[in-house]
C-alpha atoms as a PDB file:
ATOM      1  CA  UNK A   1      20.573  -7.282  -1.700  1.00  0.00           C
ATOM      2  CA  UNK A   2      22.688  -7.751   1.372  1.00  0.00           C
ATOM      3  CA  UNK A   3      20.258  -6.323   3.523  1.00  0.00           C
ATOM      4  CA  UNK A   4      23.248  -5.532   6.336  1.00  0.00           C
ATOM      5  CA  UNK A   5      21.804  -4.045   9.901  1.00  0.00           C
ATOM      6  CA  UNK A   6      17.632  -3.036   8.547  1.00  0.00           C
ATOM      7  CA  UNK A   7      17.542  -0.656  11.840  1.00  0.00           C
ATOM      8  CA  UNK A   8      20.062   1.364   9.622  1.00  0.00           C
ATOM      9  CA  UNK A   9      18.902   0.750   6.210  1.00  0.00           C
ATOM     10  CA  UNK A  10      15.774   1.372   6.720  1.00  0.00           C
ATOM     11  CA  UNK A  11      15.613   5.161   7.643  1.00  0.00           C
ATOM     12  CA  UNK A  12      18.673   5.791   5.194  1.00  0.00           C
ATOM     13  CA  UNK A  13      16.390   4.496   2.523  1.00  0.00           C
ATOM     14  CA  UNK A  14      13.149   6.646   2.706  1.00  0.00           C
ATOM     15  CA  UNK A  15      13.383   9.112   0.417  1.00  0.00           C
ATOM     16  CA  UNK A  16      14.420  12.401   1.831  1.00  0.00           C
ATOM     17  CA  UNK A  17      11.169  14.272   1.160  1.00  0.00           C
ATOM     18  CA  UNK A  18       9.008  11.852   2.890  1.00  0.00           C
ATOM     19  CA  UNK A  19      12.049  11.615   5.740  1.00  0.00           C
ATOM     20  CA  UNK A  20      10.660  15.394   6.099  1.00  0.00           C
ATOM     21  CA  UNK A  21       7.203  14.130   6.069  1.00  0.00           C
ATOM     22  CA  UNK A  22       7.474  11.346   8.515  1.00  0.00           C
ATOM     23  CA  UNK A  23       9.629  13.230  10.862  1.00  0.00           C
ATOM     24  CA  UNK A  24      11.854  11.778  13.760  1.00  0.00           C
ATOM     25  CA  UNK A  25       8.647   9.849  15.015  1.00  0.00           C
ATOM     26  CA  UNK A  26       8.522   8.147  11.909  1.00  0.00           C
ATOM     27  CA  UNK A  27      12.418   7.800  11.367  1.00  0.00           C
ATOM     28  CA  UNK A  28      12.325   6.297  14.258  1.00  0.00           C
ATOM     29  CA  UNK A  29       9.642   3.738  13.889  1.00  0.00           C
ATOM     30  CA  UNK A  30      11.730   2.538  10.843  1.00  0.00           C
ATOM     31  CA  UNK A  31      14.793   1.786  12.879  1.00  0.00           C
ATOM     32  CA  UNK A  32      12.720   0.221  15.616  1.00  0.00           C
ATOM     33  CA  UNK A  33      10.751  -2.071  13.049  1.00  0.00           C
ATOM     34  CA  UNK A  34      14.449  -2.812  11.503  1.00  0.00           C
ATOM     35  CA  UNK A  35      16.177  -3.237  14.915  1.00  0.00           C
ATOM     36  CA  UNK A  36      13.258  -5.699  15.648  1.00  0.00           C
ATOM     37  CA  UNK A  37      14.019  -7.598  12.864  1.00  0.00           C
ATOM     38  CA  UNK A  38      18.459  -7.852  12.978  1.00  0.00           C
ATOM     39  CA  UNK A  39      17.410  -9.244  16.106  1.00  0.00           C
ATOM     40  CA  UNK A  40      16.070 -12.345  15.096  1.00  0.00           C
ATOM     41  CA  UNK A  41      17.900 -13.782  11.799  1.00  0.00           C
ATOM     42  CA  UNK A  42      15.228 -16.531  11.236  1.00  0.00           C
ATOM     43  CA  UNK A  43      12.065 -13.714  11.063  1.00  0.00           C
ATOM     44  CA  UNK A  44      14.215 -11.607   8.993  1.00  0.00           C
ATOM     45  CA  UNK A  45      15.396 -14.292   6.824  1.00  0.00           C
ATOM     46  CA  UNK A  46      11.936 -14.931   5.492  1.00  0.00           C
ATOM     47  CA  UNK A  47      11.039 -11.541   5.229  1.00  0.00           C
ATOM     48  CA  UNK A  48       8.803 -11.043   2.150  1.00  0.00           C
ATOM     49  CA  UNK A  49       9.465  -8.351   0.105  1.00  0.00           C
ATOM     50  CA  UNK A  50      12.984  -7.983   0.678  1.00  0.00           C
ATOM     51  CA  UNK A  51      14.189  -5.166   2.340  1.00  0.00           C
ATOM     52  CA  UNK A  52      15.370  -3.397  -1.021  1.00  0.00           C
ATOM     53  CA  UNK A  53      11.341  -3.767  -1.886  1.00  0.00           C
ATOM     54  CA  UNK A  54       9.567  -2.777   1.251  1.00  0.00           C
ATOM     55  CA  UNK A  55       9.629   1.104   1.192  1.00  0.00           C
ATOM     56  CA  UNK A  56       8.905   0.923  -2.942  1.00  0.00           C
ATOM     57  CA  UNK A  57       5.498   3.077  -2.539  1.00  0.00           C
ATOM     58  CA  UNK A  58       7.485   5.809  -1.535  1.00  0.00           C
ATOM     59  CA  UNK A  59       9.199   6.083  -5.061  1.00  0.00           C
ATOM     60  CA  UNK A  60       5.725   8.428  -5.533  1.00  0.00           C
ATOM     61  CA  UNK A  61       6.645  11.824  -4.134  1.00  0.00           C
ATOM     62  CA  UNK A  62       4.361  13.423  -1.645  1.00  0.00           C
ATOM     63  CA  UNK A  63       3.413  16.051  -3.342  1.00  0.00           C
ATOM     64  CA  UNK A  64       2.204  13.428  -6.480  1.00  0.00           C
ATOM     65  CA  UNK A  65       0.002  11.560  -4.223  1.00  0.00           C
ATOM     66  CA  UNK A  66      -3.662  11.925  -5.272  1.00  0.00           C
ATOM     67  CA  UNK A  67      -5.243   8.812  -4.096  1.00  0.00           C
ATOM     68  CA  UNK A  68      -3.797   6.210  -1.459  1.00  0.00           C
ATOM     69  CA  UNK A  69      -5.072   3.281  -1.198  1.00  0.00           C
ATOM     70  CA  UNK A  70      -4.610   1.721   2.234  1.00  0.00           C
ATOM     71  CA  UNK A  71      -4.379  -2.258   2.394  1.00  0.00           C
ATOM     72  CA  UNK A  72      -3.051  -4.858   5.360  1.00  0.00           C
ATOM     73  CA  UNK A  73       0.017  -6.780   4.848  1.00  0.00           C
ATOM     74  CA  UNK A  74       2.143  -7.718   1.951  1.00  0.00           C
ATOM     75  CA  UNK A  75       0.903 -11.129   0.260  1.00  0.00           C
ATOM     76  CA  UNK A  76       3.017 -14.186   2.198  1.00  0.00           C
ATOM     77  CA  UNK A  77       3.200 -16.297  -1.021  1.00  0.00           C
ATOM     78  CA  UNK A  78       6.745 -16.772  -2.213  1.00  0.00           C
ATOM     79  CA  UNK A  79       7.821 -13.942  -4.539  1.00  0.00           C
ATOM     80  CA  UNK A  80       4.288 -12.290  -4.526  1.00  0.00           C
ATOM     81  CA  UNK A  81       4.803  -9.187  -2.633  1.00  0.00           C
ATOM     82  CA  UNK A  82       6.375  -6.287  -4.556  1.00  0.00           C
ATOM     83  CA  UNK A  83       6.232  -3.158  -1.771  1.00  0.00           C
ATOM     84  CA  UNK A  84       2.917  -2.512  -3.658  1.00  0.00           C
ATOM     85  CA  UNK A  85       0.056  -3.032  -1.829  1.00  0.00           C
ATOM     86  CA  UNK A  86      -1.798  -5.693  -3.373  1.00  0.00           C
ATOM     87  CA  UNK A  87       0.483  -5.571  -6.430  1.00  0.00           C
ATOM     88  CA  UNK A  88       2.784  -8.665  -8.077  1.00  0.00           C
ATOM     89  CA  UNK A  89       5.421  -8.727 -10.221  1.00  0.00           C
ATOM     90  CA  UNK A  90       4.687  -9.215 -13.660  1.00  0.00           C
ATOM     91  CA  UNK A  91       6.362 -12.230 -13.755  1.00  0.00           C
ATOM     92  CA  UNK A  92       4.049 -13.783 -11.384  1.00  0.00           C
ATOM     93  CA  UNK A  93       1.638 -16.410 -13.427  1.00  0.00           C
ATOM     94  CA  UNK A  94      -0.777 -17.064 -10.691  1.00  0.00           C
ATOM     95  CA  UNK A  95      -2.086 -14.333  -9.152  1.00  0.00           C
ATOM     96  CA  UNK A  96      -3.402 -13.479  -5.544  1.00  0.00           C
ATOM     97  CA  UNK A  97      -6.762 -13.864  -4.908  1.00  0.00           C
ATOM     98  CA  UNK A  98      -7.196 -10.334  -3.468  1.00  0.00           C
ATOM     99  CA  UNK A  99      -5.429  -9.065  -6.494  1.00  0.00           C
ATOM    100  CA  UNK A 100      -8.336 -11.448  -8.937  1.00  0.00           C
ATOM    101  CA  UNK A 101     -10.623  -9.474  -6.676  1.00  0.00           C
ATOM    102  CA  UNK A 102      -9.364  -6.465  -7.164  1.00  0.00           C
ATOM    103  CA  UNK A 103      -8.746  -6.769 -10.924  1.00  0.00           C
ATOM    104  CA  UNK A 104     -12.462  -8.270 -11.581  1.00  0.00           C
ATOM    105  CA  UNK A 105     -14.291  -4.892  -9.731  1.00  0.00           C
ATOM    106  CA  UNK A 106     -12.358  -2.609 -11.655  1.00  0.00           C
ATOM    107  CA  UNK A 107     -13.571  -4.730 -15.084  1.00  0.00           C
ATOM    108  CA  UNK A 108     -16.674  -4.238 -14.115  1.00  0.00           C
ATOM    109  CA  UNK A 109     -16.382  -0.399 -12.383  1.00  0.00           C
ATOM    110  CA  UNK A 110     -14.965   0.956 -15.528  1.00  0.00           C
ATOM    111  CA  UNK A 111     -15.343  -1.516 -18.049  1.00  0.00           C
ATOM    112  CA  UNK A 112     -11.608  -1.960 -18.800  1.00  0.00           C
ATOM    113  CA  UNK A 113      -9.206  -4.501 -20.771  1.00  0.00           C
ATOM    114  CA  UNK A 114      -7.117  -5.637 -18.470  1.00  0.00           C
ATOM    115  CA  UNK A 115      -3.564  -7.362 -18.940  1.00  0.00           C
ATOM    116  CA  UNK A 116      -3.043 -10.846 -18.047  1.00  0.00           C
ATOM    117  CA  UNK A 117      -0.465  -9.533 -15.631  1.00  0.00           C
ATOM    118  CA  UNK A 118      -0.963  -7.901 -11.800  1.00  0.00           C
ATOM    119  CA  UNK A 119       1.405  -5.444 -11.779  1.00  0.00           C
ATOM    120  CA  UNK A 120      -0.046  -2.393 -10.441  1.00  0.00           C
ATOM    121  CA  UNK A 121       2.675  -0.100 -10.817  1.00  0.00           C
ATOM    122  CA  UNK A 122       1.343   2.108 -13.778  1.00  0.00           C
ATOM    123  CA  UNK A 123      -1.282   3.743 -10.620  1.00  0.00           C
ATOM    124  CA  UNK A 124       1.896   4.278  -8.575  1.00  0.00           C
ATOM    125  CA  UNK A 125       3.384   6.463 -11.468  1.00  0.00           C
ATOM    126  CA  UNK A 126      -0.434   8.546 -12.104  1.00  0.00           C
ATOM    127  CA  UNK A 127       0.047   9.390  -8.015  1.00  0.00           C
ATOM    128  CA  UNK A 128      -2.010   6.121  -6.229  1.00  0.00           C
ATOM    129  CA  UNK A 129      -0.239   5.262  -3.125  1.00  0.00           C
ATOM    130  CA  UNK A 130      -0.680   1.435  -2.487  1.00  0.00           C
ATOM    131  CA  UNK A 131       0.201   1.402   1.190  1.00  0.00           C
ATOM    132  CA  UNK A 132      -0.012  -1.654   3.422  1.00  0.00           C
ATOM    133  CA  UNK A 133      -0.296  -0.729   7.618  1.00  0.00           C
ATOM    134  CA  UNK A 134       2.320  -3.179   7.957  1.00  0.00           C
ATOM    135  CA  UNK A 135       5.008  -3.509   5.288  1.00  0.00           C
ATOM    136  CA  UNK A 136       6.298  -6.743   5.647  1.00  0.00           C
ATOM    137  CA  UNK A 137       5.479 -10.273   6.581  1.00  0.00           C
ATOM    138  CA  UNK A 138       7.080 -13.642   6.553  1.00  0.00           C
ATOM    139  CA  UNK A 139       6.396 -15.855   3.618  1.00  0.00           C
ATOM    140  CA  UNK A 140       4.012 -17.966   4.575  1.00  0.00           C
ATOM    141  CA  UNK A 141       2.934 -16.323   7.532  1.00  0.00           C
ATOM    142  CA  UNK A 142       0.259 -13.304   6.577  1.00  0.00           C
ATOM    143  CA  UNK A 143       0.042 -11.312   9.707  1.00  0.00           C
ATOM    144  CA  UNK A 144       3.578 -12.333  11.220  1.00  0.00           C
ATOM    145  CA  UNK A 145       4.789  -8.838  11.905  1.00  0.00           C
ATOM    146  CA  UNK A 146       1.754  -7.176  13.000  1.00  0.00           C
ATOM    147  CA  UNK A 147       2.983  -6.648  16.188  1.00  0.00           C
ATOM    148  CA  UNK A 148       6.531  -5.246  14.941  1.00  0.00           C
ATOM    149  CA  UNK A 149       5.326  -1.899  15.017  1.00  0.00           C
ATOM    150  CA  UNK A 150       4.931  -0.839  11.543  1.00  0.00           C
ATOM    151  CA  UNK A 151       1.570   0.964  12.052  1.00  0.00           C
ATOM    152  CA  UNK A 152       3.384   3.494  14.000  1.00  0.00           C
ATOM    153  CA  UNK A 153       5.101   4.101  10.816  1.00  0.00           C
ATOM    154  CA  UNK A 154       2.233   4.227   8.502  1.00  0.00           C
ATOM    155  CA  UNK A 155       0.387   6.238  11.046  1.00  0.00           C
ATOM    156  CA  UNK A 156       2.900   8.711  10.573  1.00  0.00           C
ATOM    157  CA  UNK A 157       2.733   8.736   7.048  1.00  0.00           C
ATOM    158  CA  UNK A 158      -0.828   9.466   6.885  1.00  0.00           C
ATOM    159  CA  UNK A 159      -0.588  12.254   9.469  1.00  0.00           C
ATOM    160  CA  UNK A 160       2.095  13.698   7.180  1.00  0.00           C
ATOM    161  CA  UNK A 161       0.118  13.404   3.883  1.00  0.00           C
ATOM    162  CA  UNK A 162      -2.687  15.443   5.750  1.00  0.00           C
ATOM    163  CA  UNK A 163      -0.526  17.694   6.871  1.00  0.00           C
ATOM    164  CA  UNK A 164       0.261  19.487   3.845  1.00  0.00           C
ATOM    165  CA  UNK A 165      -3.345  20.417   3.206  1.00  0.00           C
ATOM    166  CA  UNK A 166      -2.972  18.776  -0.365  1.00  0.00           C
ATOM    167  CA  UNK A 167      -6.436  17.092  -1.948  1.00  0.00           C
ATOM    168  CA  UNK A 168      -5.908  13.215  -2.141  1.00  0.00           C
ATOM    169  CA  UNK A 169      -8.905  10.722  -1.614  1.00  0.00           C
ATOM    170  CA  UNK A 170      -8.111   7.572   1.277  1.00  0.00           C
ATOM    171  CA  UNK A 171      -9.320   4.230  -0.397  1.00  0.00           C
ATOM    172  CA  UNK A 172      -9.891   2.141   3.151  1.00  0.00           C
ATOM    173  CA  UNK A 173     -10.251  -1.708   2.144  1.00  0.00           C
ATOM    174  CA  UNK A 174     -10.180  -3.713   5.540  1.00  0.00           C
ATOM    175  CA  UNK A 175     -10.792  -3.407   8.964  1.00  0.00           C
ATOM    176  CA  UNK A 176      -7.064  -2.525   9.706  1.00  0.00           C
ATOM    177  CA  UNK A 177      -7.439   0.138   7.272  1.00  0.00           C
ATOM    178  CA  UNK A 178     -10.249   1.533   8.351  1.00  0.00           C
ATOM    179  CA  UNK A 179      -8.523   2.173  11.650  1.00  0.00           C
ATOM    180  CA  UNK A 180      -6.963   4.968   9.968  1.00  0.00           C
ATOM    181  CA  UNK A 181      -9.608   7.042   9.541  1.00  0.00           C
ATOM    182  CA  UNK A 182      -9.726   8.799  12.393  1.00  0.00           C
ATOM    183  CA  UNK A 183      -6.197  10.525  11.559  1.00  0.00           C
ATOM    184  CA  UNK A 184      -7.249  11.440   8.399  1.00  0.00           C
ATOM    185  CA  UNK A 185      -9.382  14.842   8.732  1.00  0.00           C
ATOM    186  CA  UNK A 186     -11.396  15.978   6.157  1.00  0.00           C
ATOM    187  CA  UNK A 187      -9.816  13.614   3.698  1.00  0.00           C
ATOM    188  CA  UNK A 188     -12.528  12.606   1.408  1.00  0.00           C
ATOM    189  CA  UNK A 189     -12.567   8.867   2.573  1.00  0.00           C
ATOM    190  CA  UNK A 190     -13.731   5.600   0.449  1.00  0.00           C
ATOM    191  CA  UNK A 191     -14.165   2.376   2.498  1.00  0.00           C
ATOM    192  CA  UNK A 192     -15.273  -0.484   2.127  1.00  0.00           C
ATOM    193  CA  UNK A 193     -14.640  -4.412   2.782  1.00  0.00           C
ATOM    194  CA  UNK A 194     -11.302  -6.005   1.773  1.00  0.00           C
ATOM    195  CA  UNK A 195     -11.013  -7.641  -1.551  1.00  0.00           C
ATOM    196  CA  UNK A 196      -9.967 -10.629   0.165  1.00  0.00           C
ATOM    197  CA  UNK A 197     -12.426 -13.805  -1.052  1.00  0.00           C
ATOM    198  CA  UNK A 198     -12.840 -14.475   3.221  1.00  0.00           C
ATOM    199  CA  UNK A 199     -14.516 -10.832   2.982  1.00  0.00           C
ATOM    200  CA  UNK A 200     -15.377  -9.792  -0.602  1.00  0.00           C
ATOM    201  CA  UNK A 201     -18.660 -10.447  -0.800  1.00  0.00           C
ATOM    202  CA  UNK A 202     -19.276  -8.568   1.752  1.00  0.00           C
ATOM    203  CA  UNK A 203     -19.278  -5.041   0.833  1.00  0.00           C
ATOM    204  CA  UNK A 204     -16.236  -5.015  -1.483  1.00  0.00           C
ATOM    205  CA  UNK A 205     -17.986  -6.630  -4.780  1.00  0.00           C
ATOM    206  CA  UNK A 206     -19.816  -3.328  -6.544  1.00  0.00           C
ATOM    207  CA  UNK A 207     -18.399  -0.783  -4.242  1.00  0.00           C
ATOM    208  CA  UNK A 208     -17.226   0.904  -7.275  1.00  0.00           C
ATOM    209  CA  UNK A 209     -13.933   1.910  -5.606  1.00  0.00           C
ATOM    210  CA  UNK A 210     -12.118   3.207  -9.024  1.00  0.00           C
ATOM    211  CA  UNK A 211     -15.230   5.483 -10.844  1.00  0.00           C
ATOM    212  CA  UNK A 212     -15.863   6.945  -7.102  1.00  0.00           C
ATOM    213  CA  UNK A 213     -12.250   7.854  -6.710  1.00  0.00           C
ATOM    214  CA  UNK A 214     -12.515  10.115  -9.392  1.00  0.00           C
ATOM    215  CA  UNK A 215     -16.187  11.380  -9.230  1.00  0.00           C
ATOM    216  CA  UNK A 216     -14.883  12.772  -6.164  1.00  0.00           C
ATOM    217  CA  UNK A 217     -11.826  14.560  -7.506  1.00  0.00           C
ATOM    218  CA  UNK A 218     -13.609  15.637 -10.528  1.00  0.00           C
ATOM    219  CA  UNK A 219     -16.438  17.231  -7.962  1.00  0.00           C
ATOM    220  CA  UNK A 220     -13.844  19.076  -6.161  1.00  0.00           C
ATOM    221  CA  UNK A 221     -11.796  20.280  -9.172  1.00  0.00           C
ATOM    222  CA  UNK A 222      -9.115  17.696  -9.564  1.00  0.00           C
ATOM    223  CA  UNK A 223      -8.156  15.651 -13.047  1.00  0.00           C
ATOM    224  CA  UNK A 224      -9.446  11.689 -12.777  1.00  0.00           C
ATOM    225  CA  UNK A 225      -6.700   8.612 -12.344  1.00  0.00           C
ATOM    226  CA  UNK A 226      -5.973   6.733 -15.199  1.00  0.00           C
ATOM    227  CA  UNK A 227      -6.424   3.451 -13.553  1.00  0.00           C
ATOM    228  CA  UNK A 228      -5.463   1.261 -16.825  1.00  0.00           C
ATOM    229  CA  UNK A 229      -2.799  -0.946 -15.931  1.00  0.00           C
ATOM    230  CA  UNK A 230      -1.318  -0.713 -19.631  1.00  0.00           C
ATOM    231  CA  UNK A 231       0.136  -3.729 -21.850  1.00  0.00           C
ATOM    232  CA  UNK A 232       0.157  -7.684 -21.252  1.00  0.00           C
END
């Protein structure tokens, strides 16, 4: 896409529900994080995902969310981040390690057949919300727009999702992540280490993330995710 001035594309494309959600502190984070970005070319350039990409996890309504799964920063290998946390493409060959991570504990959580592919999507459309705190990076670079202010944003999201009062359980992988908890109430809240292999080992291997999402929905009265990620 042309991506034009971000500071204005940005907030135009949020959907309008979670515009409402959000609010003007969050509207305005958007342009800020966009502004930040028209102003240097070469950052914005190498943006990764493009800016038709980054605000995909908010194709899932609001009111669909049931779980969200909370993440860092989009992958900075080329053509690997698809505004899905921790998602690729399904053209992508070679996945992420986080993502071989990711896929190998829920093999062994649930005992599943996965695709050869790491395309996530199919838990965006049964109401997961794969949020990173920061929504872009530069390819190459994981980290490089930490300090754009994106987790203004995301905070805002979070205090919007537990403002309606609707049951949806925070999966916390990271210690960026787990900064959120404090906004998030008496959200039912899974944490644990990040699937990354620097940390995996460490708490994320046989946390059990998937069968404990929906033990706890099931306990409080709410259908399990399907967390099958379909065909190859």
């Amino acid at each position: 896409m042309d991506q034009g001035s971000l500071e204005a594309y940005f907030p135009s494309a949020l959907p309008p529900r979670w515009a409402k959600l959000v609010g003007p502190e969050g509207l305005a984070a958007l342009a800020e994080v966009g502004r930040k970005l028209d102003s240097s070319p070469a950052r914005k350039a190498l943006m990764t995902p493009g800016g038709d990409k980054v605000l995909r996890a908010f194709d899932t309504p609001p009111e669909a969310v049931r779980c969200v799964i909370f993440g860092q920063d989009p992958y900075p290998g080329q053509s690997h981040a698809s505004g899905l946390a921790f998602s690729v493409e399904r053209t992508v060959i070679a996945l992420p390690p986080s993502l071989r991570n990711i896929r190998q504990e829920l093999r062994e959580d649930l005992d599943l057949e996965l695709p050869a592919h790491g395309d996530l999507s199919s838990w965006a459309t049964h109401g997961v919300l794969l949020l990173n705190r920061h929504l872009t990076t530069v390819v190459g670079s994981p980290g490089a727009h930490r300090t754009l202010g994106w987790t203004t944003f995301t905070d805002a999201v979070v205090r919007g999702l537990v403002s309606t009062g609707q049951f949806f359980v925070a999966v916390l992988w990271g210690r960026e992540a787990a900064e959120l908890r404090p906004l998030l109430g008496e959200t039912p809240v899974i944490e644990s280490a990040h699937p990354s292999p620097l940390s995996a080992h460490r708490g994320f291997f046989g946390s059990r993330p998937f069968s404990t999402v929906n033990r706890v929905r099931e306990t409080a009265g709410f259908s399990p995710i399907d967390w099958s990620l379909g065909a190859t």
